[in-house]
Structures are given as C-alpha cells and as structure tokens.
C-alpha atoms as a PDB file:
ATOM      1  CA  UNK A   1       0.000   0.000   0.000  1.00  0.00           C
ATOM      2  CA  UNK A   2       1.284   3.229  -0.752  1.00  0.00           C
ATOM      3  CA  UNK A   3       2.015   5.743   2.097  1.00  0.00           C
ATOM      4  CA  UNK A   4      -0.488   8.414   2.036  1.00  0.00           C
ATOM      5  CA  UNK A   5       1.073  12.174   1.771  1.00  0.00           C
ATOM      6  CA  UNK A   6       0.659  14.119   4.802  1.00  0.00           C
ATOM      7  CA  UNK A   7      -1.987  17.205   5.351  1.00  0.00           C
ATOM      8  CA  UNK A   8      -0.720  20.175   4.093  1.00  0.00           C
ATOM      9  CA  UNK A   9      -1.448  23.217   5.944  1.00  0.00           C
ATOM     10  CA  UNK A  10      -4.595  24.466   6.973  1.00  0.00           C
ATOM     11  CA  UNK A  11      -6.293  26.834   4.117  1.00  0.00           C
ATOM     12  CA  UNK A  12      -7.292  29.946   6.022  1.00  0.00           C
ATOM     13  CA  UNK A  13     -10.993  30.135   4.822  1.00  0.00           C
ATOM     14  CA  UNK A  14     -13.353  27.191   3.782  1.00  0.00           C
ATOM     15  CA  UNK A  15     -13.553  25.942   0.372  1.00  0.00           C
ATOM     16  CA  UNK A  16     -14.712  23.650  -2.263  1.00  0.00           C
ATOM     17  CA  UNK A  17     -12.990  20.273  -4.305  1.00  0.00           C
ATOM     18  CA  UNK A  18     -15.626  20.940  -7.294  1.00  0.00           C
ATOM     19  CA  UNK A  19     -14.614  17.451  -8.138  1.00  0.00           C
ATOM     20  CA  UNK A  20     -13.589  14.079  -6.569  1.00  0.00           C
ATOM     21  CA  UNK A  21     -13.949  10.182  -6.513  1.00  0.00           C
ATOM     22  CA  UNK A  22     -14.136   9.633  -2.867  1.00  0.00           C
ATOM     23  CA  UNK A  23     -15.589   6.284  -2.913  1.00  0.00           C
ATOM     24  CA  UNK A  24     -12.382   5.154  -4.921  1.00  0.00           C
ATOM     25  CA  UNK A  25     -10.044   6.181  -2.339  1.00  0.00           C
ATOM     26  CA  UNK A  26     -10.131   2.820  -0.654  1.00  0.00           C
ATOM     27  CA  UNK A  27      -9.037   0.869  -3.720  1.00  0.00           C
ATOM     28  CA  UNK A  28      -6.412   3.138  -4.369  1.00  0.00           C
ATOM     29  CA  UNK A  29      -4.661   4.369  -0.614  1.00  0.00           C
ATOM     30  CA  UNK A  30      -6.917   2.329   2.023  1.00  0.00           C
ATOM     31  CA  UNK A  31      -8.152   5.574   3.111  1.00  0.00           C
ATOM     32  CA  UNK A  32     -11.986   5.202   3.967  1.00  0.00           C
ATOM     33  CA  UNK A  33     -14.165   7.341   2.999  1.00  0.00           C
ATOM     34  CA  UNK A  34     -15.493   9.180   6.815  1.00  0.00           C
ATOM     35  CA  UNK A  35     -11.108   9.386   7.168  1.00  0.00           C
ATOM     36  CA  UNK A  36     -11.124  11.383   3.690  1.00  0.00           C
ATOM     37  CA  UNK A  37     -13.693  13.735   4.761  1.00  0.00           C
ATOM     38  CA  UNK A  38     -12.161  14.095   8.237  1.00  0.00           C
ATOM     39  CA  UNK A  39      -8.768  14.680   6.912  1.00  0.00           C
ATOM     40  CA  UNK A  40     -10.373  17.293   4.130  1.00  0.00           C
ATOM     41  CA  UNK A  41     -12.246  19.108   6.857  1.00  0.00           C
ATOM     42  CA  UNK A  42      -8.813  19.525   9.369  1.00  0.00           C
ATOM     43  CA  UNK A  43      -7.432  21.581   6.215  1.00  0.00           C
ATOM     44  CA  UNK A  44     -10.549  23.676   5.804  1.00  0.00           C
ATOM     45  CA  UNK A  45     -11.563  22.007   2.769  1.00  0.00           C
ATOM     46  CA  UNK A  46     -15.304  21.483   3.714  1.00  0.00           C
ATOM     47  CA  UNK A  47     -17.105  20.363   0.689  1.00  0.00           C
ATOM     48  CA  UNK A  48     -16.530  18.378  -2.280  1.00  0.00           C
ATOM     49  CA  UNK A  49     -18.613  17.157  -5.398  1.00  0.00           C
ATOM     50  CA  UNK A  50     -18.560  13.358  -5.456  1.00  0.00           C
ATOM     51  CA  UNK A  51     -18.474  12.062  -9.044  1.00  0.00           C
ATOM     52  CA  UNK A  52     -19.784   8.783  -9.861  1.00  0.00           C
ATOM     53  CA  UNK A  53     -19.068   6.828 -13.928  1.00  0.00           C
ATOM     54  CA  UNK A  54     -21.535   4.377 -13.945  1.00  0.00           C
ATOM     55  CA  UNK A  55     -24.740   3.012 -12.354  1.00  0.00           C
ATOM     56  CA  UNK A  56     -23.364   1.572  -9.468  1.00  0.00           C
ATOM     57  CA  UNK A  57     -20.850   4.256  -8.672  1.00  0.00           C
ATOM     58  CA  UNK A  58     -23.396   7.061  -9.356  1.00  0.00           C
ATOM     59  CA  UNK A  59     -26.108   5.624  -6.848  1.00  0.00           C
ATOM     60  CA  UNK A  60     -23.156   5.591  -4.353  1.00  0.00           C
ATOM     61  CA  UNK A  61     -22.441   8.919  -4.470  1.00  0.00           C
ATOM     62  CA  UNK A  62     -25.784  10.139  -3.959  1.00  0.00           C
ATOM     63  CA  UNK A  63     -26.137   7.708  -0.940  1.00  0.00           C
ATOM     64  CA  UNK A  64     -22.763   9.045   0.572  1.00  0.00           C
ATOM     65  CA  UNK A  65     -24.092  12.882  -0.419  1.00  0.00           C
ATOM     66  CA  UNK A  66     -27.651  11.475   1.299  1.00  0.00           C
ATOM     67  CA  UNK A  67     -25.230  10.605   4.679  1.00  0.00           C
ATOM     68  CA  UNK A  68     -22.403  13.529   5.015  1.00  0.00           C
ATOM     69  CA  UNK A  69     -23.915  16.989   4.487  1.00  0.00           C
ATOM     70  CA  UNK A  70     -20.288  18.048   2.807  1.00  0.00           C
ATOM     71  CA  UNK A  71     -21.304  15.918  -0.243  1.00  0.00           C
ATOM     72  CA  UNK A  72     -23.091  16.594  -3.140  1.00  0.00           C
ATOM     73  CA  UNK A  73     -23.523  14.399  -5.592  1.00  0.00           C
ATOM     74  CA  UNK A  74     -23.027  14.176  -9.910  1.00  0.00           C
ATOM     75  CA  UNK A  75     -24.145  10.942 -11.439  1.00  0.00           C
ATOM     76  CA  UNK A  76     -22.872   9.926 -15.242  1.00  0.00           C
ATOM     77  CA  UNK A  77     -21.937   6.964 -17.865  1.00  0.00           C
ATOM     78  CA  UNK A  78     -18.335   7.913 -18.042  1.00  0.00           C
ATOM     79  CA  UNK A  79     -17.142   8.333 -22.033  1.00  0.00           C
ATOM     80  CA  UNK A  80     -14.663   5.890 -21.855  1.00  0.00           C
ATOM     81  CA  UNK A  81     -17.575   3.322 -19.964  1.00  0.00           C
ATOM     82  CA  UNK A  82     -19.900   4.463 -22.653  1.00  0.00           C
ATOM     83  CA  UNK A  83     -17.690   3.665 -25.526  1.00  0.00           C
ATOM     84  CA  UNK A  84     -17.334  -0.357 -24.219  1.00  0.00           C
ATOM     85  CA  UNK A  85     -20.629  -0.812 -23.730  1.00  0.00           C
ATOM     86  CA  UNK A  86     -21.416  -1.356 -26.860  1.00  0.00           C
ATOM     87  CA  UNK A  87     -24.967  -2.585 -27.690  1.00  0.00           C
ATOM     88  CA  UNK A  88     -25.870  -2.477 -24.232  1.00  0.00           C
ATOM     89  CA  UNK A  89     -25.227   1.862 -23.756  1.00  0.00           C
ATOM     90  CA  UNK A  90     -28.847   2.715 -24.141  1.00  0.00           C
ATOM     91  CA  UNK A  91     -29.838   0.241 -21.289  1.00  0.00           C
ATOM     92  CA  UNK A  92     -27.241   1.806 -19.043  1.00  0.00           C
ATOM     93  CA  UNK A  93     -28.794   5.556 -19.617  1.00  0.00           C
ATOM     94  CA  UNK A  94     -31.731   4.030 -19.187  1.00  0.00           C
ATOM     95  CA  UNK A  95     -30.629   3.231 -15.761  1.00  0.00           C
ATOM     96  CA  UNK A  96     -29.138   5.732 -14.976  1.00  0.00           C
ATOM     97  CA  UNK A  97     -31.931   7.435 -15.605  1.00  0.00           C
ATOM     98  CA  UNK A  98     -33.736   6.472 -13.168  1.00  0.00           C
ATOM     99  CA  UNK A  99     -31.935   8.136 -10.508  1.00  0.00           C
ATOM    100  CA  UNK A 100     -33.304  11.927 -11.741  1.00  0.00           C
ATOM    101  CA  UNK A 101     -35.410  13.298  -9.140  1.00  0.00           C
ATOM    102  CA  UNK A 102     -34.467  10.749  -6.448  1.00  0.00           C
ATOM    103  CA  UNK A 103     -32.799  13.073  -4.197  1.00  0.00           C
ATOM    104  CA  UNK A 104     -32.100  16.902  -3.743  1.00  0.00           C
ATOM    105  CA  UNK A 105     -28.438  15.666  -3.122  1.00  0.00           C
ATOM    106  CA  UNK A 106     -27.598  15.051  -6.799  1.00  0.00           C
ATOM    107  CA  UNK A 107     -26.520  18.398  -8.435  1.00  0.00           C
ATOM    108  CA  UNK A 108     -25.361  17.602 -11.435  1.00  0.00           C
ATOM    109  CA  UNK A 109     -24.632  15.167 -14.763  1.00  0.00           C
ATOM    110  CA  UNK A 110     -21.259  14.099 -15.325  1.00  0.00           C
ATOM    111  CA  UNK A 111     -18.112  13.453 -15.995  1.00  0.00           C
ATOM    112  CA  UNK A 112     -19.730  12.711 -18.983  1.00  0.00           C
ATOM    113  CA  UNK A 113     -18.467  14.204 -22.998  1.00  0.00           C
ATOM    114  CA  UNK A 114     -15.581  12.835 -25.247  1.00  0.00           C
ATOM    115  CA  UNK A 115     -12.382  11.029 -24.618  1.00  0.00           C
ATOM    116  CA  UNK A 116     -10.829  10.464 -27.796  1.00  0.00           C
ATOM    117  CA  UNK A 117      -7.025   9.549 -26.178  1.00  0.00           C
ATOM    118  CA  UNK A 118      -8.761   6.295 -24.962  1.00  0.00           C
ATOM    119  CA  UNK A 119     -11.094   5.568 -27.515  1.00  0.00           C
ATOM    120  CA  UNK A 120      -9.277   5.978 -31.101  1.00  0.00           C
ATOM    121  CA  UNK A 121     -12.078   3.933 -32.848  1.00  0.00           C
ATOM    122  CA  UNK A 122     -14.976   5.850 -35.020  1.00  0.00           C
ATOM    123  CA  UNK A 123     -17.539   3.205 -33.155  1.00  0.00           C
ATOM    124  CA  UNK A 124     -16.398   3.955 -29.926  1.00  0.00           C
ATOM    125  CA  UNK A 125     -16.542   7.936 -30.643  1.00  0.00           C
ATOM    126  CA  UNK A 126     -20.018   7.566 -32.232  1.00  0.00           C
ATOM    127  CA  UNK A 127     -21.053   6.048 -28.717  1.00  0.00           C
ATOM    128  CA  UNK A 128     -19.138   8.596 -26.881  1.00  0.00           C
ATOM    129  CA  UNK A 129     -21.460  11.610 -28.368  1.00  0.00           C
ATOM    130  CA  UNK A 130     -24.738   9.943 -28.131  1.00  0.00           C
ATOM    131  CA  UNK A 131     -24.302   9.511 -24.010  1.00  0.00           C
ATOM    132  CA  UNK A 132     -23.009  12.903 -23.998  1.00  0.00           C
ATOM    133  CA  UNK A 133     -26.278  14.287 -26.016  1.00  0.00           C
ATOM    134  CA  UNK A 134     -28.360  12.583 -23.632  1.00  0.00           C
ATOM    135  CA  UNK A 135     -26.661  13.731 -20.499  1.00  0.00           C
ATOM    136  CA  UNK A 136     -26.816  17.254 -21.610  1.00  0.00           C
ATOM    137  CA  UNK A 137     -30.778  16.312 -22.233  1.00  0.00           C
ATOM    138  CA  UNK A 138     -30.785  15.245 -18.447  1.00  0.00           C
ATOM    139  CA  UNK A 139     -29.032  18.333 -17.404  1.00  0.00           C
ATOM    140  CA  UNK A 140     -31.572  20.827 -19.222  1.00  0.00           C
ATOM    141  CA  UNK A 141     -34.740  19.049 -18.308  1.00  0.00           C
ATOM    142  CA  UNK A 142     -33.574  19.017 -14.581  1.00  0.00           C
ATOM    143  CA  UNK A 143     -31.703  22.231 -14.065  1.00  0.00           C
ATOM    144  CA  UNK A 144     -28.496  20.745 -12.998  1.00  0.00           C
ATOM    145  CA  UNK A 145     -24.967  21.339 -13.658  1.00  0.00           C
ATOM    146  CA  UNK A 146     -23.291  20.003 -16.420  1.00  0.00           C
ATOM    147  CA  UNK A 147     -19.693  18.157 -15.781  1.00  0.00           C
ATOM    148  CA  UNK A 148     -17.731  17.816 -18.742  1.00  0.00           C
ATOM    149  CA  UNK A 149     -14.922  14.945 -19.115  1.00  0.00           C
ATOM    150  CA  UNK A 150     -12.890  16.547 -22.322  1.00  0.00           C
ATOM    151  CA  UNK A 151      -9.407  14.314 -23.282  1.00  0.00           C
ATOM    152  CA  UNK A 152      -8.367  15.533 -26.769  1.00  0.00           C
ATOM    153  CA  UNK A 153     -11.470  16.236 -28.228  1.00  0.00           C
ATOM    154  CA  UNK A 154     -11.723  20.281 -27.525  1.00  0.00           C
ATOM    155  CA  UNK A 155     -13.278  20.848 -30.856  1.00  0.00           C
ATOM    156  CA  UNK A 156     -16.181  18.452 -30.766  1.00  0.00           C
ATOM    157  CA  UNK A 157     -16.880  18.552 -26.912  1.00  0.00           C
ATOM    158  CA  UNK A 158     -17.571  22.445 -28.232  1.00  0.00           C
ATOM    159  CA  UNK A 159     -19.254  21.073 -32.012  1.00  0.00           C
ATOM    160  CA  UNK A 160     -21.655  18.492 -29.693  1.00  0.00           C
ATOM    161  CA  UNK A 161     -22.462  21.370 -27.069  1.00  0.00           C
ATOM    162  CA  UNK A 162     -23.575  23.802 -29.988  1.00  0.00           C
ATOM    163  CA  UNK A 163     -25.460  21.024 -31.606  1.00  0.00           C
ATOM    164  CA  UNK A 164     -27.410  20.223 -28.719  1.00  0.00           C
ATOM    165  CA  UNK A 165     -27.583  23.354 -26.978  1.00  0.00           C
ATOM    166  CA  UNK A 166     -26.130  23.521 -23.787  1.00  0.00           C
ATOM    167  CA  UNK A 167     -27.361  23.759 -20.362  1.00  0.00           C
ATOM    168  CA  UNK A 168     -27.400  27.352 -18.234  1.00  0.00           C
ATOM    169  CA  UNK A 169     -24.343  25.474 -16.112  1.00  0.00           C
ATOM    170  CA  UNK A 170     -21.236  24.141 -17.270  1.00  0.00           C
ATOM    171  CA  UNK A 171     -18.206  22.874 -15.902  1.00  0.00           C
ATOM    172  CA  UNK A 172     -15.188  22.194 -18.156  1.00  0.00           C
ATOM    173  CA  UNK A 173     -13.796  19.223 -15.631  1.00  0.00           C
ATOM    174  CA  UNK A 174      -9.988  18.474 -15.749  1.00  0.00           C
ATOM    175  CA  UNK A 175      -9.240  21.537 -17.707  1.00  0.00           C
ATOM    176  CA  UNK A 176      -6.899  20.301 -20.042  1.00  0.00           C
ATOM    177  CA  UNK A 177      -7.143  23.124 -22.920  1.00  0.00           C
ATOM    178  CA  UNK A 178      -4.998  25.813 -23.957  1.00  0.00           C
ATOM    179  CA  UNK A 179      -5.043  29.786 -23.659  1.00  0.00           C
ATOM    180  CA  UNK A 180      -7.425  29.625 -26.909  1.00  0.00           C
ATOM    181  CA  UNK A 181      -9.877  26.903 -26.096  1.00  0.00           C
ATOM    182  CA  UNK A 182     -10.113  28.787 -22.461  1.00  0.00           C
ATOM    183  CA  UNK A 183     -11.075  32.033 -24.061  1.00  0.00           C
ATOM    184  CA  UNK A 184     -14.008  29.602 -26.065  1.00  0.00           C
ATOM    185  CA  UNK A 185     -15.457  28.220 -23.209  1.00  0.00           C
ATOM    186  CA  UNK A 186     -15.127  31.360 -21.045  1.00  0.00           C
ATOM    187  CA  UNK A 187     -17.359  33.214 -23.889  1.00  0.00           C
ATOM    188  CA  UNK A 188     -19.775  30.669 -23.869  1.00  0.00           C
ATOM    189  CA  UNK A 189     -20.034  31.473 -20.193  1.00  0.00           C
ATOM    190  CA  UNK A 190     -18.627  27.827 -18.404  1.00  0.00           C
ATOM    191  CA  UNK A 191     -16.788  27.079 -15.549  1.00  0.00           C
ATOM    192  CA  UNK A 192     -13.030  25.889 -15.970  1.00  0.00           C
ATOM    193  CA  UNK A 193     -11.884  23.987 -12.996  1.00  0.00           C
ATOM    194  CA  UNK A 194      -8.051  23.287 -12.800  1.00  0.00           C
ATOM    195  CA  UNK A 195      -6.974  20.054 -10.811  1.00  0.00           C
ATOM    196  CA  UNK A 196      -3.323  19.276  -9.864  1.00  0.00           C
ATOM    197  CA  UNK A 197      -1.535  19.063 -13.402  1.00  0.00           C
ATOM    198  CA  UNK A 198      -1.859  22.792 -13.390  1.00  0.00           C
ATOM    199  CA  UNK A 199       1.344  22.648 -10.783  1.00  0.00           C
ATOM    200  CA  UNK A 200       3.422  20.417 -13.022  1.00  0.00           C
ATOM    201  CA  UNK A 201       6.335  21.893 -14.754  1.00  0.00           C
ATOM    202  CA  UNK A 202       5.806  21.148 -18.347  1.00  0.00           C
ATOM    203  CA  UNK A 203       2.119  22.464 -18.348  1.00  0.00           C
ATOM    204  CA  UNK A 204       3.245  26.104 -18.937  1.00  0.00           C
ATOM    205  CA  UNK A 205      -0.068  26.246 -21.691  1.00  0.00           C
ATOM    206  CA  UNK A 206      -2.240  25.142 -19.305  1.00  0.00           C
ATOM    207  CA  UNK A 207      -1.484  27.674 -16.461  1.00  0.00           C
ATOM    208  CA  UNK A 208      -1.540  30.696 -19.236  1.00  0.00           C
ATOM    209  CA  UNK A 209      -4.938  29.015 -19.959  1.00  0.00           C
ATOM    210  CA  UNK A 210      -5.469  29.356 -15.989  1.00  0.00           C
ATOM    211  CA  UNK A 211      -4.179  33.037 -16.074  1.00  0.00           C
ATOM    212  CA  UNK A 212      -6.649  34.342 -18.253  1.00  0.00           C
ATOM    213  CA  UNK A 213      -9.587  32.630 -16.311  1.00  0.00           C
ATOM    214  CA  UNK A 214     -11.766  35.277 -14.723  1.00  0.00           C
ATOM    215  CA  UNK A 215     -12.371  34.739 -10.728  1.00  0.00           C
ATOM    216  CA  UNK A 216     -15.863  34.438 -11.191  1.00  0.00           C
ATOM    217  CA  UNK A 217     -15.361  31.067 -13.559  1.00  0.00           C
ATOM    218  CA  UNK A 218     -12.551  29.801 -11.510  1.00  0.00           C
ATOM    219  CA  UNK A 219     -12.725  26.029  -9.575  1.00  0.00           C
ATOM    220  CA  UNK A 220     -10.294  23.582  -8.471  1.00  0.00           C
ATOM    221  CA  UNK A 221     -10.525  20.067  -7.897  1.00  0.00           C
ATOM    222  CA  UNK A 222      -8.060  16.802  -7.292  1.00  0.00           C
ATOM    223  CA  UNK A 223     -10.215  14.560  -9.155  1.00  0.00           C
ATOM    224  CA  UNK A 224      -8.794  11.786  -6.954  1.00  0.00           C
ATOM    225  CA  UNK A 225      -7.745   9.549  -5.963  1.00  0.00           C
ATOM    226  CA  UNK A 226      -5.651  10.787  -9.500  1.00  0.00           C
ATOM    227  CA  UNK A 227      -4.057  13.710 -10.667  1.00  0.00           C
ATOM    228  CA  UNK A 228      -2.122  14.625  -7.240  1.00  0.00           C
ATOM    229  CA  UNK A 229      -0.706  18.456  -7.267  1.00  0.00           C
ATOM    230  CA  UNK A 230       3.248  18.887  -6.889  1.00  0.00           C
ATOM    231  CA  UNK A 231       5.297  18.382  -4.151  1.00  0.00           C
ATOM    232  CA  UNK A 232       3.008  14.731  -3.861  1.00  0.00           C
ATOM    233  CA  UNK A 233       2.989  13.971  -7.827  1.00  0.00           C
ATOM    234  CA  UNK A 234       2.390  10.334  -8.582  1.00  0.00           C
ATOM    235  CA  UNK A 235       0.998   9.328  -5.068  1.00  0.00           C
ATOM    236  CA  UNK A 236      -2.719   8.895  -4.016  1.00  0.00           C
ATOM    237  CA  UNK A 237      -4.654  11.413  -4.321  1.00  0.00           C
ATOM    238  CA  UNK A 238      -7.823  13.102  -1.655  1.00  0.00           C
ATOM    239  CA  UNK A 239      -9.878  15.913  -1.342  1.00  0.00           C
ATOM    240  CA  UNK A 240      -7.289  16.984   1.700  1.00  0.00           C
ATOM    241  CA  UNK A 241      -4.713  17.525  -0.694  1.00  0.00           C
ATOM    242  CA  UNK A 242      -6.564  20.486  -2.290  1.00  0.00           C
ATOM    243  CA  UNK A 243      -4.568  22.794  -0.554  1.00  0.00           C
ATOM    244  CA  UNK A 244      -1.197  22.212  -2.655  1.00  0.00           C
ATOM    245  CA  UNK A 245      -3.232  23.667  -5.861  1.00  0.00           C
ATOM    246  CA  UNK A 246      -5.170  26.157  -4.404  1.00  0.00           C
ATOM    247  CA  UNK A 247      -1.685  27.509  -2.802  1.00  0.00           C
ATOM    248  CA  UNK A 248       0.005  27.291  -5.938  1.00  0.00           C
ATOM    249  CA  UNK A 249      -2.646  29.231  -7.604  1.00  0.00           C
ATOM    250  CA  UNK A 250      -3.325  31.868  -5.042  1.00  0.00           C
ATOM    251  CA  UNK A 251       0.514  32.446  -6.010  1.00  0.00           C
ATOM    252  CA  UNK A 252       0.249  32.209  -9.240  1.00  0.00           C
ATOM    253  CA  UNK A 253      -2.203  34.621  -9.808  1.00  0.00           C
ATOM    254  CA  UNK A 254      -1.488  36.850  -7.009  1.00  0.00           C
ATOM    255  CA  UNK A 255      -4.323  36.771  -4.665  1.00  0.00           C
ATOM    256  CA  UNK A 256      -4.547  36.514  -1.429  1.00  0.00           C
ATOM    257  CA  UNK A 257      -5.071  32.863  -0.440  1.00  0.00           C
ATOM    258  CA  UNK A 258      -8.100  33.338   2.018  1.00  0.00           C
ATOM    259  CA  UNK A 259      -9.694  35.581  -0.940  1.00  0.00           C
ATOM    260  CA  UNK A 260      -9.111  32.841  -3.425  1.00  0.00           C
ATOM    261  CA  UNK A 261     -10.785  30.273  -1.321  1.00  0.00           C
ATOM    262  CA  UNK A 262     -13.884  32.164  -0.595  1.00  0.00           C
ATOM    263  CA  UNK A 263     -13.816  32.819  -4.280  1.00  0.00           C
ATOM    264  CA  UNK A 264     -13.489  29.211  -5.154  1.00  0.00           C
ATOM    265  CA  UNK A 265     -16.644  28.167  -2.543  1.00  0.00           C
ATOM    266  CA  UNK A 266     -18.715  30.336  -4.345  1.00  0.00           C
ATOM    267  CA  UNK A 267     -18.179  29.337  -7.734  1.00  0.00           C
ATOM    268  CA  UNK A 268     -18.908  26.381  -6.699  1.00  0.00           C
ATOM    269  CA  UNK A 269     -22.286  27.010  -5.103  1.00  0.00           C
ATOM    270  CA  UNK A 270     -23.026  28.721  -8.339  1.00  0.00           C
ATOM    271  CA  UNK A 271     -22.568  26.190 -10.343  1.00  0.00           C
ATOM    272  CA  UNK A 272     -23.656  23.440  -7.544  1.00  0.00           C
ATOM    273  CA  UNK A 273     -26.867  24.813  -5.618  1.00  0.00           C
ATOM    274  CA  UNK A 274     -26.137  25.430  -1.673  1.00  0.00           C
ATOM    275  CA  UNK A 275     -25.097  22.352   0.119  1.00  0.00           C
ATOM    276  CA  UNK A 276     -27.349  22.963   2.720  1.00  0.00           C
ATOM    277  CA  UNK A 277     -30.117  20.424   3.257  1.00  0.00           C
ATOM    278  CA  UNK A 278     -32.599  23.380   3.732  1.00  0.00           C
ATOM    279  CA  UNK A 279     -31.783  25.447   0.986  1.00  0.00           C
ATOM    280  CA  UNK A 280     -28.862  27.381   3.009  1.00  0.00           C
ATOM    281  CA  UNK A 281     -25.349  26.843   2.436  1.00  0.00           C
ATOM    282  CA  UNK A 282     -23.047  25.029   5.130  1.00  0.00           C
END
C-alpha cells in the first residue's frame, strides 16, 4: 500500500474540491471514505462534489451525499464506460436514468463528454457523443450542472455542445485546454476547474490558460484519488490535498489565499446549488 502524503497546511478560509472520486479512495490508498472527509475538513476544505461513472458508482455517491452533508452528488456513464458498452449503452442511460429526481443531493450530470485519447475507434466515438447528447438532455430538463470529461477532443466537446444546446451550467472538468480553447469556453459562459496538473512543470499552456480565467469562472478540484498536485505527484490522491493547488494558484495569480478560497466556494455554489439540506449553504 502506498504511504499516504501528509496534510498540508490548513487553508485559512473554507472551500470547495468541485470534483472528486471519494468512494475510490479505498481501492487506491486504504483511506476510507469518513477518514477522507475528516482529513479534508482539518485543512478547511469542507465540501466536495462526489463524481460517480456508472450506475453503481453514481447511486453511491448520492447515498454518501444522502449521509455527510459536505457531499453533493453528480451521477454519469463515463465516455470511456460508454464507448465499451457497446450494444448495451442505451440500457445503461436508461438506468441511470432512473436516478433523476431521487434526491435533492444530486446536483449535477457528469463526468460525462468525449475522450478520444482512450477511444481511437470511429464506433467507440459515435457512442461517446450519443451519451453525452443525452446527459446534456438530463441536465436541461432538470436544471443541474453540467460536468464535462474533455481528453483531446476540444473541438467536438464544443461542435456536440452547440449542436445540442447547452445547459445554463457548465463545468469544463480536468481543464486540459490551452489559452485559446479557455477564451471559447469562457465566452460561452462555463466554468473551468483546474486540478493538480496545473502545478506540473511542463504544463506552462495550461497555467496561461489558468491566467486568463476570470475569478468568477474559476474552480479547483483533485479529481482523486488521480491527478495529485506537486510536491506529492504520482501518489494517491484526496480531497485533503486540495490545498497544494489552491496555494500554488493563489501564487500564481497573485491573490490573497483566504480571498481565493472564498472565491473558489462560491463558484462552486453557483454552479452546484447550496449544500445545505434546507436550501442554506453550510
């Protein structure tokens, strides 16, 4: 097992990981779920977006959303998932479909779009962008955000968005883009949400994408257990990590960190809804 890395220090004002897999810590660290939102809430961060990619993963993370008032909940076929299944995708949506309206807890539809890195095939694409036009169906007819999974395919996650017409919310997941396909999606009025690549050395493009990223459509996210920010690169990844980004960022652009990370919490209850039970944020 590998050793976890330890908590960073304490962010001086609450904020938000817009975007996280805490049901897969377990697999990937041994760290349990209740210990991943303990250890996220000792560094102030005090409430993440729990991101399921299939049936079974997406009902979990509106039952763990339904227990831990921190938790709020996005449910999806992920593209990759939808691109296997083959004959058997439009039994899966119709599935997942049946979790709409089951709970005030689920906030949004995703990581759903186009991953073309994984899925070279024309079949496999073809499969991709029919789950991603019916998850941006989901997201209009039920007012909820949109979470966008985009892995070499900037021009037709944009092409299929157009096509369909997109929801009011968006959130470019993972931003992975350049300065030019920020300034696309920041005209069509989405979210960009940065995760812990934006730290790594060689991704100079993708913090000058980050640098012209208004405040207002700003998030960040470790989409653990992956993706974990420098000085921890290449070990597991949680929600309590957060802090190394939103540091590096707050320094990157400037700001004062407390600032940022009030900032950051409400972009995310934009995008999100209040986490509050009762309509109030907490």
């Amino acid at each position: 097992m590998t050793q976890l890395p330890p908590l960073p220090e304490r962010l001086p004002a609450p904020t938000t990981d817009a975007h996280t897999h805490a049901l897969s810590t377990l697999e990937y660290s041994g760290l349990g779920v209740a210990d991943a939102l303990a250890r996220a809430r000792a560094v102030n961060v005090t409430r993440i977006v729990e991101v399921g990619t299939d049936v079974e993963s997406s009902r979990a993370a509106v039952a763990l959303a339904e227990e831990y008032a921190e938790v709020v909940a996005a449910v999806s076929i992920h593209p990759n998932d939808a691109a296997r299944l083959g004959d058997r995708l439009p039994a899966e949506l119709d599935r997942l479909a049946a979790l709409f309206g089951s709970s005030d807890r689920l906030r949004a539809v995703g990581e759903t779009g186009l991953d073309y890195y994984r899925t070279p095939d024309a079949a496999g694409r073809a499969r991709q962008q029919e789950a991603f036009a019916t998850h941006i169906a989901w997201a209009k007819q039920y007012d909820l955000a949109l979470v966008i999974h985009d892995r070499d395919a900037h021009d037709d996650i944009l092409a299929v968005l157009e096509a369909e017409g997109a929801p009011q919310r968006v959130q470019l997941h993972c931003f992975s883009g350049d300065a030019a396909f920020a300034r696309a999606c920041l005209e069509r009025g989405y979210w960009l949400s940065f995760p812990g690549t934006v730290t790594f050395k060689a991704n100079e493009a993708l913090r000058e994408a980050l640098d012209l990223t208004p405040i207002d459509r700003l998030l960040v996210e470790t989409d653990a257990p992956y993706l974990t920010a420098l000085p921890h690169r290449g070990r597991p990844n949680s929600s309590y990590l957060l802090p190394h980004t939103v540091r590096f960022i707050a320094e990157r652009r400037g700001m004062d960190l407390a600032e940022l990370c009030v900032a950051l919490a409400a972009n995310a209850t934009a995008l999100f809804g209040a986490w509050g039970r009762n309509g109030n944020d907490g």
